[in-house]
Protein backbone atom coordinates (compact mmCIF):
# COMPACT_ATOMS: atom_id res chain seq x y z
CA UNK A 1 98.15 266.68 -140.52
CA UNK A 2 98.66 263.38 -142.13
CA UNK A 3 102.46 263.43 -141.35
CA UNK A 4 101.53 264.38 -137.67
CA UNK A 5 99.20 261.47 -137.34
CA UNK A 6 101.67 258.78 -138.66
CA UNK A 7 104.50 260.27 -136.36
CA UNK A 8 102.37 260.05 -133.60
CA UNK A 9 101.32 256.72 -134.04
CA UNK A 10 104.87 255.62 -134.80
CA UNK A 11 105.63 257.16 -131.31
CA UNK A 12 102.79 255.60 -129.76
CA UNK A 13 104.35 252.02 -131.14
CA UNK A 14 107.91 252.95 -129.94
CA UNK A 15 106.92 253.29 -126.65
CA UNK A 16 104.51 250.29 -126.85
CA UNK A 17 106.93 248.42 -127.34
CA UNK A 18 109.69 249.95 -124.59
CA UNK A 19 106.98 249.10 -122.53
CA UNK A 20 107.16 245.20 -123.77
CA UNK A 21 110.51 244.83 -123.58
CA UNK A 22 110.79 246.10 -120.08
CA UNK A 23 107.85 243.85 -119.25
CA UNK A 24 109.95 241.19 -120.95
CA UNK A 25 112.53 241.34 -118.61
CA UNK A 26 110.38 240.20 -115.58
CA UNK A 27 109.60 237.26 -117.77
CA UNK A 28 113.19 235.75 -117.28
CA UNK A 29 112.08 234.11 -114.02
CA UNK A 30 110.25 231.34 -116.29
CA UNK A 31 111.93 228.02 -117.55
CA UNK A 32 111.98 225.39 -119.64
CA UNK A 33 110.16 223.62 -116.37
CA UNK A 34 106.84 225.59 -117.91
CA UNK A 35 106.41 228.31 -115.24
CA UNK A 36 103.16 230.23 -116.01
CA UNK A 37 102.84 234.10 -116.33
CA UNK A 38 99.83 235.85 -115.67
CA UNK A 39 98.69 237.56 -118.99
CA UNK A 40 95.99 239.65 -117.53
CA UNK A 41 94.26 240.93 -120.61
CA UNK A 42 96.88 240.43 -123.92
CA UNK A 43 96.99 243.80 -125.01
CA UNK A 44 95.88 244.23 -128.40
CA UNK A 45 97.04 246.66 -131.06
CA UNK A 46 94.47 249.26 -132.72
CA UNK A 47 96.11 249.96 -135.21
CA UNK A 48 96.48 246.15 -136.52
CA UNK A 49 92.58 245.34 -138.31
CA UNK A 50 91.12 242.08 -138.40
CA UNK A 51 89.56 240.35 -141.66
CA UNK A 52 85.88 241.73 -141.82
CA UNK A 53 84.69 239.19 -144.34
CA UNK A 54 83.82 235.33 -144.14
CA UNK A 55 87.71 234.69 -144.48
CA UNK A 56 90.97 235.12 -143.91
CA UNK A 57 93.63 236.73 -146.38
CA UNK A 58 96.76 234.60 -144.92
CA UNK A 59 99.91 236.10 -144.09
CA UNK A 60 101.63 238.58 -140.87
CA UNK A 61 99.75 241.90 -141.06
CA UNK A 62 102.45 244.65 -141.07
CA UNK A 63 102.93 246.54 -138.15
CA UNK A 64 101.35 244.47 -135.82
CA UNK A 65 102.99 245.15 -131.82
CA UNK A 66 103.57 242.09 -130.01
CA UNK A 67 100.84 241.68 -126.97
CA UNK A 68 102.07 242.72 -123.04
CA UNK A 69 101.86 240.93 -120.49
CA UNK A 70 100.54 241.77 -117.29
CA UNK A 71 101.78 245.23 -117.28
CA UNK A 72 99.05 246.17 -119.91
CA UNK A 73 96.39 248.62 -119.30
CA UNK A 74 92.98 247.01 -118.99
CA UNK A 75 91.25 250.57 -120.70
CA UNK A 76 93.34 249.19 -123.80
CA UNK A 77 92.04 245.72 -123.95
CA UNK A 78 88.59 247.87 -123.22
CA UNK A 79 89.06 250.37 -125.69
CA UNK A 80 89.12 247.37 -128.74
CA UNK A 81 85.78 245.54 -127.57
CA UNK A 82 83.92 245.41 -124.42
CA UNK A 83 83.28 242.11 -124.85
CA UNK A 84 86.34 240.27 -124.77
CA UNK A 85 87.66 242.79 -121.60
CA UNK A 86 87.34 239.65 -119.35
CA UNK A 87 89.44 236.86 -120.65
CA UNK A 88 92.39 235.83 -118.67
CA UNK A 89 95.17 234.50 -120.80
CA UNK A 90 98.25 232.64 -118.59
CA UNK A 91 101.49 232.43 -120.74
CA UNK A 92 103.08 228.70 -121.36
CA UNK A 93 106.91 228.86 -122.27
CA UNK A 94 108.34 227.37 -125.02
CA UNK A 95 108.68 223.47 -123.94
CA UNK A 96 109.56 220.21 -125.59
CA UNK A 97 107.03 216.53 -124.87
CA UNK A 98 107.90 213.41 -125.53
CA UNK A 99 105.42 210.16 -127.14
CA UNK A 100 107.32 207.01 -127.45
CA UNK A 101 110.59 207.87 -129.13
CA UNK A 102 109.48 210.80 -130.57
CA UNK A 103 110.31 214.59 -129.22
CA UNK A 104 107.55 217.47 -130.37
CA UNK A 105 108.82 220.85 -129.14
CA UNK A 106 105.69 223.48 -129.09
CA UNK A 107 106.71 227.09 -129.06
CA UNK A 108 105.20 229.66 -126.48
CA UNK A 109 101.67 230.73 -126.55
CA UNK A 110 99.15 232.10 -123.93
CA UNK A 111 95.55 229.84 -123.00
CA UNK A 112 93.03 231.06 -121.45
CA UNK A 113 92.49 230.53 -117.91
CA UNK A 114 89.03 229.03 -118.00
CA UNK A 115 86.48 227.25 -120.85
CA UNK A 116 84.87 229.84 -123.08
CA UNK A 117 81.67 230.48 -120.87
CA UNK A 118 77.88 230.98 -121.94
CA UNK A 119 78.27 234.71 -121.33
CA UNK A 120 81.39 235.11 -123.27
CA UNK A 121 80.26 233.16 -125.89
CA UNK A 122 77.28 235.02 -126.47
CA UNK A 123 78.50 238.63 -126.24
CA UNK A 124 80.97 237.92 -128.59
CA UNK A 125 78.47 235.82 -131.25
CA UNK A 126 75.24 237.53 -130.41
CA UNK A 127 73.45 234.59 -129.56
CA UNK A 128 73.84 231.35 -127.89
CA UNK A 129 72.56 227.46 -128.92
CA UNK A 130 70.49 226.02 -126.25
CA UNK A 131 72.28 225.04 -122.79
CA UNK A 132 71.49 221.91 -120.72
CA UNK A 133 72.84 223.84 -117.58
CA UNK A 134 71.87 227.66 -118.40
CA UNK A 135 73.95 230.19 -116.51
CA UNK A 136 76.40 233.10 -117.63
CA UNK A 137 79.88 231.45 -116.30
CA UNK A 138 79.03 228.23 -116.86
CA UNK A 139 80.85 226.67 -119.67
CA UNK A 140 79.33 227.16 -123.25
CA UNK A 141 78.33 223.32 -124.91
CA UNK A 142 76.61 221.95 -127.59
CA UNK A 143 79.06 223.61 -130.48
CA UNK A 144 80.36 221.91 -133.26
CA UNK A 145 84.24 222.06 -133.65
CA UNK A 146 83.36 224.90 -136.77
CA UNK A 147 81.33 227.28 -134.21
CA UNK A 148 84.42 227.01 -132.26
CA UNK A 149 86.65 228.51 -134.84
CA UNK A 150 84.52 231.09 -135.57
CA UNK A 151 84.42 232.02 -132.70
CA UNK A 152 87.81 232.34 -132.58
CA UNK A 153 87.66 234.12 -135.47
CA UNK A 154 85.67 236.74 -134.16
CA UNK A 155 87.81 236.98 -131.00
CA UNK A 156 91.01 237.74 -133.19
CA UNK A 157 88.79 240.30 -134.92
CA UNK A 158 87.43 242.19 -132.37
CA UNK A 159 91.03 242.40 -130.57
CA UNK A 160 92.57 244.28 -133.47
CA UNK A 161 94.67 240.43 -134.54
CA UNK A 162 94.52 238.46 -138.17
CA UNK A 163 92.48 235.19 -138.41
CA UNK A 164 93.75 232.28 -138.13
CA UNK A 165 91.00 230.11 -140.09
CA UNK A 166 90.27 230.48 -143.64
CA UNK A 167 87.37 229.33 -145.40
CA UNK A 168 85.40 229.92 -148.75
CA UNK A 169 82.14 230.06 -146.98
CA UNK A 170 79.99 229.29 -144.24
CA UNK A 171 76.93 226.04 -144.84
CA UNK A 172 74.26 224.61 -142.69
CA UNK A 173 75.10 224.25 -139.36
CA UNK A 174 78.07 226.95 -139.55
CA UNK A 175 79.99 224.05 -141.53
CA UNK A 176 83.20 226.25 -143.08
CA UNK A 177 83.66 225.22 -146.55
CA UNK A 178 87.63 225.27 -148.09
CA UNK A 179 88.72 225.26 -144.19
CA UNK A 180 92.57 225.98 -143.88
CA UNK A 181 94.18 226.90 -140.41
CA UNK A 182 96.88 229.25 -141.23
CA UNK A 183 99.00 228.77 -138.13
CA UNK A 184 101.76 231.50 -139.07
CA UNK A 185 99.14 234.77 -138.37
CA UNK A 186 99.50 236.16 -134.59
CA UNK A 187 95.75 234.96 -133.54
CA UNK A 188 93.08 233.84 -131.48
CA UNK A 189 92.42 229.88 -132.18
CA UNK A 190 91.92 226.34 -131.10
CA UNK A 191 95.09 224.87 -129.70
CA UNK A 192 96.53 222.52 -131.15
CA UNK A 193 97.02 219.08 -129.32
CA UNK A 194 100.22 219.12 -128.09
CA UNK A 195 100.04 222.90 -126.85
CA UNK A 196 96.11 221.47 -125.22
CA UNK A 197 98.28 219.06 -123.62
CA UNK A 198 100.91 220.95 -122.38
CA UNK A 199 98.87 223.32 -120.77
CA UNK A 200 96.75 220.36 -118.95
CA UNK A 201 99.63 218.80 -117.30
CA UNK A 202 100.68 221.97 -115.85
CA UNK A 203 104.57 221.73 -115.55
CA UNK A 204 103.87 217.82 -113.95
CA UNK A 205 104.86 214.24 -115.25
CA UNK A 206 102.35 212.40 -113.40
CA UNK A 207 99.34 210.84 -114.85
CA UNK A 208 96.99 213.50 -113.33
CA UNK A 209 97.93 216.93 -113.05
CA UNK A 210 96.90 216.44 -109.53
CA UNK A 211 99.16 213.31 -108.55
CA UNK A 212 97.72 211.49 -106.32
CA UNK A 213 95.67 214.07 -104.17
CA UNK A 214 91.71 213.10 -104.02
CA UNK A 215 90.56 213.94 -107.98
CA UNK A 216 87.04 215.36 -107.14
CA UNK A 217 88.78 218.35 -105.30
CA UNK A 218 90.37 219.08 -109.05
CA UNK A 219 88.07 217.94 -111.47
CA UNK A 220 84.14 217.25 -112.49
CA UNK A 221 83.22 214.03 -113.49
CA UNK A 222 81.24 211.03 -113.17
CA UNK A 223 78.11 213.16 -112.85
CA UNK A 224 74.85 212.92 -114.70
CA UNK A 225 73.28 216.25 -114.84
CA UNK A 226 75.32 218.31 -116.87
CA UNK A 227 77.88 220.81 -116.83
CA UNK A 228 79.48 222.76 -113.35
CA UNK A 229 80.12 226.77 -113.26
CA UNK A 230 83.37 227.09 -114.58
CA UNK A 231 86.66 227.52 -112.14
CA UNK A 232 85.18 225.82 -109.01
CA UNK A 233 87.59 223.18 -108.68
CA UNK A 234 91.16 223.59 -107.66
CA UNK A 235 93.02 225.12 -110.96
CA UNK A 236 96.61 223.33 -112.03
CA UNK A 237 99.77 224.70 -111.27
CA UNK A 238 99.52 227.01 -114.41
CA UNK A 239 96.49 228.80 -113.02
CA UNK A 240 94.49 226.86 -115.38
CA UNK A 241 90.80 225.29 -114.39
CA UNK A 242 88.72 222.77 -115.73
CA UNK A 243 91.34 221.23 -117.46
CA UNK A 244 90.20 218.33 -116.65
CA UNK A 245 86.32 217.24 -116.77
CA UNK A 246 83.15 219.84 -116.93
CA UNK A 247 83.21 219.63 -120.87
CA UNK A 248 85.53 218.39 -123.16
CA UNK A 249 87.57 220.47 -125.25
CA UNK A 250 87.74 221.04 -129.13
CA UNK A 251 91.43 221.23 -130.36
CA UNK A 252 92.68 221.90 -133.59
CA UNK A 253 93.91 218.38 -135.10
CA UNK A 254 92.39 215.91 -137.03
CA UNK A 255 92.64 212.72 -134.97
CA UNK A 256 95.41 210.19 -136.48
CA UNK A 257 98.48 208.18 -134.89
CA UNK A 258 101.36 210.52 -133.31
CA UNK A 259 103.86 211.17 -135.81
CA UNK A 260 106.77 209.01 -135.52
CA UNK A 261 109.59 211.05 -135.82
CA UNK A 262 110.80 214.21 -134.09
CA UNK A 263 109.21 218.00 -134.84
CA UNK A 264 108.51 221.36 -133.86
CA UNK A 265 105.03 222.86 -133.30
CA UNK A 266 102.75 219.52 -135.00
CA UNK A 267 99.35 220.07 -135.82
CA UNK A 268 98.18 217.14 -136.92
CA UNK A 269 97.53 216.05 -140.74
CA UNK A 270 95.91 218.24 -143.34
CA UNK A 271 93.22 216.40 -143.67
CA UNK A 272 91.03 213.54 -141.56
CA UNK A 273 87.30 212.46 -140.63
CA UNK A 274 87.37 213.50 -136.85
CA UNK A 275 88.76 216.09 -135.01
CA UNK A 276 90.56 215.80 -131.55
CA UNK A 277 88.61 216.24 -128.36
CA UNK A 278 90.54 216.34 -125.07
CA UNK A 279 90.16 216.95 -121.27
CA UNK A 280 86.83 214.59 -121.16
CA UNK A 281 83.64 215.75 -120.15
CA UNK A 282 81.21 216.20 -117.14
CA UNK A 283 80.01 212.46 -117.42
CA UNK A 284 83.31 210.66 -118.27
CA UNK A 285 85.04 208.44 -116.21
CA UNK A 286 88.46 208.86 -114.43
CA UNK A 287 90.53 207.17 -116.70
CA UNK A 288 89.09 209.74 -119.38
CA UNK A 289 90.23 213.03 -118.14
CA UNK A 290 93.85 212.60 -118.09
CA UNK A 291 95.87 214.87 -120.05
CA UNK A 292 97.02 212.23 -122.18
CA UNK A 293 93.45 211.14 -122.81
CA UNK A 294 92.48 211.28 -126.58
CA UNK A 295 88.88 211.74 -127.81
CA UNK A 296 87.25 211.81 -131.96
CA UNK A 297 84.29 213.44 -132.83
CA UNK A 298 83.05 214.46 -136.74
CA UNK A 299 83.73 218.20 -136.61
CA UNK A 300 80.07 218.64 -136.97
CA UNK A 301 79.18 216.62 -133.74
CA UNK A 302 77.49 218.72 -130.86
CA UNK A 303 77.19 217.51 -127.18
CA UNK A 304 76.35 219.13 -123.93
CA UNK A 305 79.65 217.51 -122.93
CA UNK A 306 81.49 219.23 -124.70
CA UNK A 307 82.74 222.92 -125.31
CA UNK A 308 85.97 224.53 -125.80
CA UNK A 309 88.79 227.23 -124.81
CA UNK A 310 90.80 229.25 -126.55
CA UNK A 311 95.21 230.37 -127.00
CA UNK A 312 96.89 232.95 -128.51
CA UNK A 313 99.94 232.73 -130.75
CA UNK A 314 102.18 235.02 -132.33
CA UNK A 315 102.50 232.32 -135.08
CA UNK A 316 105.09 229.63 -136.25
């Protein structure tokens, strides 16, 4: 019975991933210009467990299928956790951007289509920190850049991935102790800056993602009583919303200069005092929603202003 079981599941992975590479072929249509595909849920693997304890054990797990795209069943995304059944992930291709005379080429990874919402947040966590605008799709706020990775974490978990953040444990105010990003593992995380960046600019050059259309029709700012339901405003031209405005977004980098010379996939330093915020928030001004836009805040720092989304990555 034993031997039956492992053939089966060995068939079961063939044709999973027949499936992918079929799927694959409709993916030709994208470029290097950054033409989004709809990944409509990732598809995870069952077979492929998630760390259970406070951390991460680094490394590829064996036998791990590479996600679908939007030819994947939703009953499989169901079948992992209920609770994650709902994310929308849009795929970014690999592309190259440019900062002064320096080129940083970022390989391909998926981002979710909207922030991480209130109801999201808290299905996945089992509770939620106090809201200034209550509602289940409005954006979740007032979580330090740690809650973010855990819940990240627990995302990766619950969809059958590895983890991408390692830690030796967890203090006051969810602070992870030892914190390592292991950026190799196919996971759930923050993105980093370059991929945030890439994904707010949406295939475009111009300053705005919008050009020079009217920028209230695309993004929420300049307000004063909090944070908007999430995907009201028009979405960029990778299906993405909010990408500007509503709240701010954790990344994964410690804040520090651009490095100077030429690289693939950066993610910052190894070590800092503040982490990178981008996308500015609900209250900022114009200027401060840009793509480009940079942000610090201690990693502990909370603010109804601010929130978060999430990517996946099959590592680098």
């Amino acid at each position: 019975m034993k031997s039956l079981g492992m053939n089966r599941s060995l068939y079961v992975r063939a044709l999973l991933l027949m499936a992918f590479l079929f799927a694959g072929m409709g993916l030709c249509a994208c470029t290097a210009s950054g033409d989004a595909e709809e990944i409509s849920p990732v598809a995870p693997n069952s077979a492929a467990g998630g760390k259970d304890g406070k951390s991460s054990a680094g490394g590829k797990s064996s036998g791990k299928e590479v996600p679908g795209s939007s030819s994947s069943s939703q009953g499989e995304w169901d079948a992992v956790d209920s609770a994650i059944a709902g994310i929308v992930f849009y795929e970014v291709v690999p592309m190259t951007i440019k900062k002064g005379g320096a080129s940083y080429s970022v390989a391909a990874f998926k981002v979710s289509q909207t922030e991480v919402t209130q109801e999201l947040y808290e299905k996945v966590m089992g509770k939620l920190p106090e809201q200034s605008n209550e509602g289940y799709d409005y954006p979740v706020e007032n979580v330090n850049w740690f809650q973010a990775a855990l819940f990240c974490n627990e995302v990766s978990k619950r969809a059958g991935f590895d983890t991408a953040y390692i830690y030796t444990s967890v203090g006051s105010e969810d602070v992870l102790k030892g914190i390592k990003i292991d950026y190799s593992v196919a996971s759930m995380r923050l993105p980093t800056e370059m991929e945030w960046e890439i994904a707010a600019h949406g295939g475009t050059t111009s300053t705005y993602y919008w050009g020079t259309a009217e920028a209230s029709k695309y993004a929420y700012y300049g307000q004063s009583k909090g944070p908007a339901r999430v995907a009201q405003f028009v979405p960029n031209d990778y299906h993405l919303y909010d990408m500007a405005g509503n709240v701010a977004e954790w990344v994964n980098d410690w804040y520090s200069s651009y490095a100077s010379s030429s690289m693939s996939n950066p993610v910052g330093p190894e070590s800092g005092s503040y982490r990178v915020i981008r996308g500015g928030g609900w209250s900022s001004v114009v200027k401060d929603i840009a793509p480009d836009a940079r942000d610090k805040k201690e990693p502990r720092y909370k603010s109804a202003a601010v929130g978060f989304r999430i990517v996946y990555s099959e590592g680098f």
